[in-house]
C-alpha atoms as a PDB file:
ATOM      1  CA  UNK A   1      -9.211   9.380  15.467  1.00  0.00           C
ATOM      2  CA  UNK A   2      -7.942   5.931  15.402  1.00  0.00           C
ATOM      3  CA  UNK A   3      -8.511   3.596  18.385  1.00  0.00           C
ATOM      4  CA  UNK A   4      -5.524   2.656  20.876  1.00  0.00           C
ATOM      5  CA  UNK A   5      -3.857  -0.717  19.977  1.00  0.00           C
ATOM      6  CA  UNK A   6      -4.555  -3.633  22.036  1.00  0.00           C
ATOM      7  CA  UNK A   7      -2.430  -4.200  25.419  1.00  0.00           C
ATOM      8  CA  UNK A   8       0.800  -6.602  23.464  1.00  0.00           C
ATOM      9  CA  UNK A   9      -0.777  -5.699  19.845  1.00  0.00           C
ATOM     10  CA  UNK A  10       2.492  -4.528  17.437  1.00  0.00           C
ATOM     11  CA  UNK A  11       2.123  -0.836  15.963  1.00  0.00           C
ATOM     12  CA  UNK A  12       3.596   0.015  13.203  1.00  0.00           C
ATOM     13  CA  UNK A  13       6.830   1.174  14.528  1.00  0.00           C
ATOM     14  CA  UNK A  14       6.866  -2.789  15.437  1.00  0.00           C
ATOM     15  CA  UNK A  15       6.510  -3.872  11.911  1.00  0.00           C
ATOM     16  CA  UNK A  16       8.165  -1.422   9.884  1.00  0.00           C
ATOM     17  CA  UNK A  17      11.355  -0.255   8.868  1.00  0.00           C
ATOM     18  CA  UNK A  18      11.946   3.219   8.005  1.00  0.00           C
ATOM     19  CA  UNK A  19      12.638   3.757   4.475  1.00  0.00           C
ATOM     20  CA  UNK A  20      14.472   6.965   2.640  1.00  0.00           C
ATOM     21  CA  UNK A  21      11.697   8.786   0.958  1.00  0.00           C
ATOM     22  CA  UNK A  22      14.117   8.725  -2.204  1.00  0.00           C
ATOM     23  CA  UNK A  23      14.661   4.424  -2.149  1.00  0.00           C
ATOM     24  CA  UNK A  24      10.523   4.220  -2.917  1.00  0.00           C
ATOM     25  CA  UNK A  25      10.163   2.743  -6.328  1.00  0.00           C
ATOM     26  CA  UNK A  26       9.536   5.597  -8.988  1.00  0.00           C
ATOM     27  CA  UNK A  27       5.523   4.482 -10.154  1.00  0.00           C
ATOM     28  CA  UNK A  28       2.877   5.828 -12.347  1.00  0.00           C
ATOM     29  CA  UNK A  29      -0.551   5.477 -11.941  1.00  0.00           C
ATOM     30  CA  UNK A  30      -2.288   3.198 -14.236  1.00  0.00           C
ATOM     31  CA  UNK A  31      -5.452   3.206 -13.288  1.00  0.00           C
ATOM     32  CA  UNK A  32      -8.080   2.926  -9.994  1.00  0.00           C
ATOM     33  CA  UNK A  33      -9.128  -0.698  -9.201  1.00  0.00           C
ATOM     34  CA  UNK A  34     -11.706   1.030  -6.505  1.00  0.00           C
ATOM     35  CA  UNK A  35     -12.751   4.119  -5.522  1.00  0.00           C
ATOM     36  CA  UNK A  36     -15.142   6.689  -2.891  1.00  0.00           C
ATOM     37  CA  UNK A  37     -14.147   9.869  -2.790  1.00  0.00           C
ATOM     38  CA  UNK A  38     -11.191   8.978  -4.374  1.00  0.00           C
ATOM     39  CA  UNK A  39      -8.752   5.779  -5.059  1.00  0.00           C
ATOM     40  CA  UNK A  40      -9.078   3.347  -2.554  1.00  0.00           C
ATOM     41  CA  UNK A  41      -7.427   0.442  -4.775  1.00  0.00           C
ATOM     42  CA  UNK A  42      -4.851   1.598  -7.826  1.00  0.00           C
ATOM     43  CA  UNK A  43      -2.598  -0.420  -9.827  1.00  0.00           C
ATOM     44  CA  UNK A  44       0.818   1.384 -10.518  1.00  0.00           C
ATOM     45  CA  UNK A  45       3.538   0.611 -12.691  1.00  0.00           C
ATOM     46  CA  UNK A  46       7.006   1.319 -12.785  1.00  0.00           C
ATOM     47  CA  UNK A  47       7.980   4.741 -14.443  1.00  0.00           C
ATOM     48  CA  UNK A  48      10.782   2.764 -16.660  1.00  0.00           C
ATOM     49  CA  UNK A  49       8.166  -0.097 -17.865  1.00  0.00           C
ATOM     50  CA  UNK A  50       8.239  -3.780 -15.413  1.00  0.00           C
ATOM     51  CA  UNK A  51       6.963  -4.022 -11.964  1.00  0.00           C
ATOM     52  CA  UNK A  52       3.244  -3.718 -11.529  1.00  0.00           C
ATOM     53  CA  UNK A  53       2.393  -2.623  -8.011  1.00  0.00           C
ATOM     54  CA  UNK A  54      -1.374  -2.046  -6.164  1.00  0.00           C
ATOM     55  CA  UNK A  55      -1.597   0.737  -3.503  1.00  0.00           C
ATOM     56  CA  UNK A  56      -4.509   0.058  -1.025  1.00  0.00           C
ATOM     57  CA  UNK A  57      -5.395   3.304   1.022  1.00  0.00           C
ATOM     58  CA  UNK A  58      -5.524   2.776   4.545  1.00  0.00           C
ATOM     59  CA  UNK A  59      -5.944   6.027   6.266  1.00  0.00           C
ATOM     60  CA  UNK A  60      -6.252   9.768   7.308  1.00  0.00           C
ATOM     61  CA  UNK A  61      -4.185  10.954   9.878  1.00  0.00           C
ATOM     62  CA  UNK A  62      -4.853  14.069  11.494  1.00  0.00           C
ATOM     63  CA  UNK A  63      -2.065  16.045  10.630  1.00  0.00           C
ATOM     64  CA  UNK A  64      -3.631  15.691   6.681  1.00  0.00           C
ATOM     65  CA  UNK A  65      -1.106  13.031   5.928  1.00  0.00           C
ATOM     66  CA  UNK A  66      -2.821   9.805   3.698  1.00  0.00           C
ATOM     67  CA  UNK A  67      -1.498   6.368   4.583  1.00  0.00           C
ATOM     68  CA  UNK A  68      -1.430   3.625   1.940  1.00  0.00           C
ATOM     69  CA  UNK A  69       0.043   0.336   1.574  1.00  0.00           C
ATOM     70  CA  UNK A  70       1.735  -0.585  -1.466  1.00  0.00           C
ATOM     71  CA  UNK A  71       2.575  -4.134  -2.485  1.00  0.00           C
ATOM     72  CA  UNK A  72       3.875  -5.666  -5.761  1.00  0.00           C
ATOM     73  CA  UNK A  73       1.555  -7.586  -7.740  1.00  0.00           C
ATOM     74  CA  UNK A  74       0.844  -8.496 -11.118  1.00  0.00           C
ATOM     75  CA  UNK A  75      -1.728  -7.876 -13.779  1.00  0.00           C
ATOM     76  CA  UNK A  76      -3.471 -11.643 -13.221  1.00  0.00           C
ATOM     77  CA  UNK A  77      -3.612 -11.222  -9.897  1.00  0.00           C
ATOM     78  CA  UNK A  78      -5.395  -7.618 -10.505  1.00  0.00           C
ATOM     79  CA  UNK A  79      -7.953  -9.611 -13.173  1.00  0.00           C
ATOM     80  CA  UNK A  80      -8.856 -12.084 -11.186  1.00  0.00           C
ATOM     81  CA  UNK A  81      -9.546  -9.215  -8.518  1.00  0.00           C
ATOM     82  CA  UNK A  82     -11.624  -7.834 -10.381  1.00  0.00           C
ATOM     83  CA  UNK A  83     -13.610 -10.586 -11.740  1.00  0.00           C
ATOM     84  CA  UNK A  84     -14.048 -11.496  -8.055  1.00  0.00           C
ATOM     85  CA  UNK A  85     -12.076 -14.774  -8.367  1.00  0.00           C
ATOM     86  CA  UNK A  86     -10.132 -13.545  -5.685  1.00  0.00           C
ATOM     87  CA  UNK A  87     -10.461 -11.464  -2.104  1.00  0.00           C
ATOM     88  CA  UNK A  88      -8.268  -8.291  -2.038  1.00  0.00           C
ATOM     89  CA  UNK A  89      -6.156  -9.765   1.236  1.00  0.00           C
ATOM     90  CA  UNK A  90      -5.525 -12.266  -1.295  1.00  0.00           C
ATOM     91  CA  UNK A  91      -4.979  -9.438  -3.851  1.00  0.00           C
ATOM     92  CA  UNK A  92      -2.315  -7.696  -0.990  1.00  0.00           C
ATOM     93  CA  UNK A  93      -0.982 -10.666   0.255  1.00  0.00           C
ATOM     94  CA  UNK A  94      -0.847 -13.787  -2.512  1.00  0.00           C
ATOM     95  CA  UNK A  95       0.986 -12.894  -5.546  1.00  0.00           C
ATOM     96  CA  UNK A  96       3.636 -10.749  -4.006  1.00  0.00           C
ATOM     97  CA  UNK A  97       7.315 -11.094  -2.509  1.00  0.00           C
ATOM     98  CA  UNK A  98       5.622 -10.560   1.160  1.00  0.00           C
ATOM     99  CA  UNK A  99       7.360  -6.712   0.695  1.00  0.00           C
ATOM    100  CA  UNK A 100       5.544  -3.642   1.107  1.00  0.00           C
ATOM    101  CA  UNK A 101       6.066  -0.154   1.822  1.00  0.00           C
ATOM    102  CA  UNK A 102       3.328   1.858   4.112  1.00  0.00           C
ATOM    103  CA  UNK A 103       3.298   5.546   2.824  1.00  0.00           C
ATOM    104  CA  UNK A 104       2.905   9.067   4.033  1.00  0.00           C
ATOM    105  CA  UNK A 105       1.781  11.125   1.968  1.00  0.00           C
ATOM    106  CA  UNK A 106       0.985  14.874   2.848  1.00  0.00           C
ATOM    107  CA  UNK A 107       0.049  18.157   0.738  1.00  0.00           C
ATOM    108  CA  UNK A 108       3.629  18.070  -1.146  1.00  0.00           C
ATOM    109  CA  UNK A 109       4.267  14.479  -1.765  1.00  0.00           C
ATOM    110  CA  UNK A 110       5.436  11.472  -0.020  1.00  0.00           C
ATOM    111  CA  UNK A 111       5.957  12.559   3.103  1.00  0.00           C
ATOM    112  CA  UNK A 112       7.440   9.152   5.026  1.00  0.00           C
ATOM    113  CA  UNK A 113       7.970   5.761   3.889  1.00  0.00           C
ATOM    114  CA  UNK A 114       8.509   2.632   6.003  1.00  0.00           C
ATOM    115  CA  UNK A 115       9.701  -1.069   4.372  1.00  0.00           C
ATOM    116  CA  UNK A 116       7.037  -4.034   5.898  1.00  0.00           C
ATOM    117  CA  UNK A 117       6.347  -7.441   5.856  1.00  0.00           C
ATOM    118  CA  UNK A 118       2.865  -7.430   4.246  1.00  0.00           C
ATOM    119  CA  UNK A 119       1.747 -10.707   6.723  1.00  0.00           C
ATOM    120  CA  UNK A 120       3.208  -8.982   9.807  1.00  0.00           C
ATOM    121  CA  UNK A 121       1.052  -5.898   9.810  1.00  0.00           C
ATOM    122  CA  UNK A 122      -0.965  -5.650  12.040  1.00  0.00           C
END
């Protein structure tokens, strides 16, 4: 169970806009940057070749759904990540547009999607 946001603290509903399941970007999983009992940090790529994108899991929710953020980035970015020439905020936050998507995902798939701005989540 998650704590209660601060009195004047933005939730997501703050943040976010809600996003047709279907407008998500179509992504395949390239590999897991970081992982505990499963991904924590993935890269992704774009089914049809391009975009590289890195999913950061944030959380369970108790009706089984799995929240994530996902953010474009590119495969530099994920090097120096991983050589530890860079922090993951910096990973999440640097060499993107400032776009993200938070995603639900429950048993069957994506579940809910919402559009953010990565620096205005709280």
């Amino acid at each position: 169970m998650s704590a209660p946001a601060a009195a004047g603290a933005p939730t997501l509903g703050d943040v976010g806009l809600a996003l047709p399941v279907g407008r998500l970007p179509h992504l395949v999983h390239v590999r897991d940057l970081e992982s505990f009992e499963g991904p924590i940090l993935a890269q992704l790529a774009r089914a049809n070749g391009g975009a590289t994108y890195v999913e950061k899991w944030c959380a369970f929710a108790q009706d089984g759904r799995s929240r994530s953020l996902l953010v474009r980035s590119d495969t530099r970015a994920i090097s120096r990540y991983l050589a530890g020439q860079t922090t993951m905020l910096e990973l999440l936050t640097l060499p993107n547009d400032g776009t993200g998507f938070i995603v639900d995902r429950g048993p069957s798939g994506v579940a809910a999607a919402q559009l953010v701005h990565v620096l205005d989540l709280p």
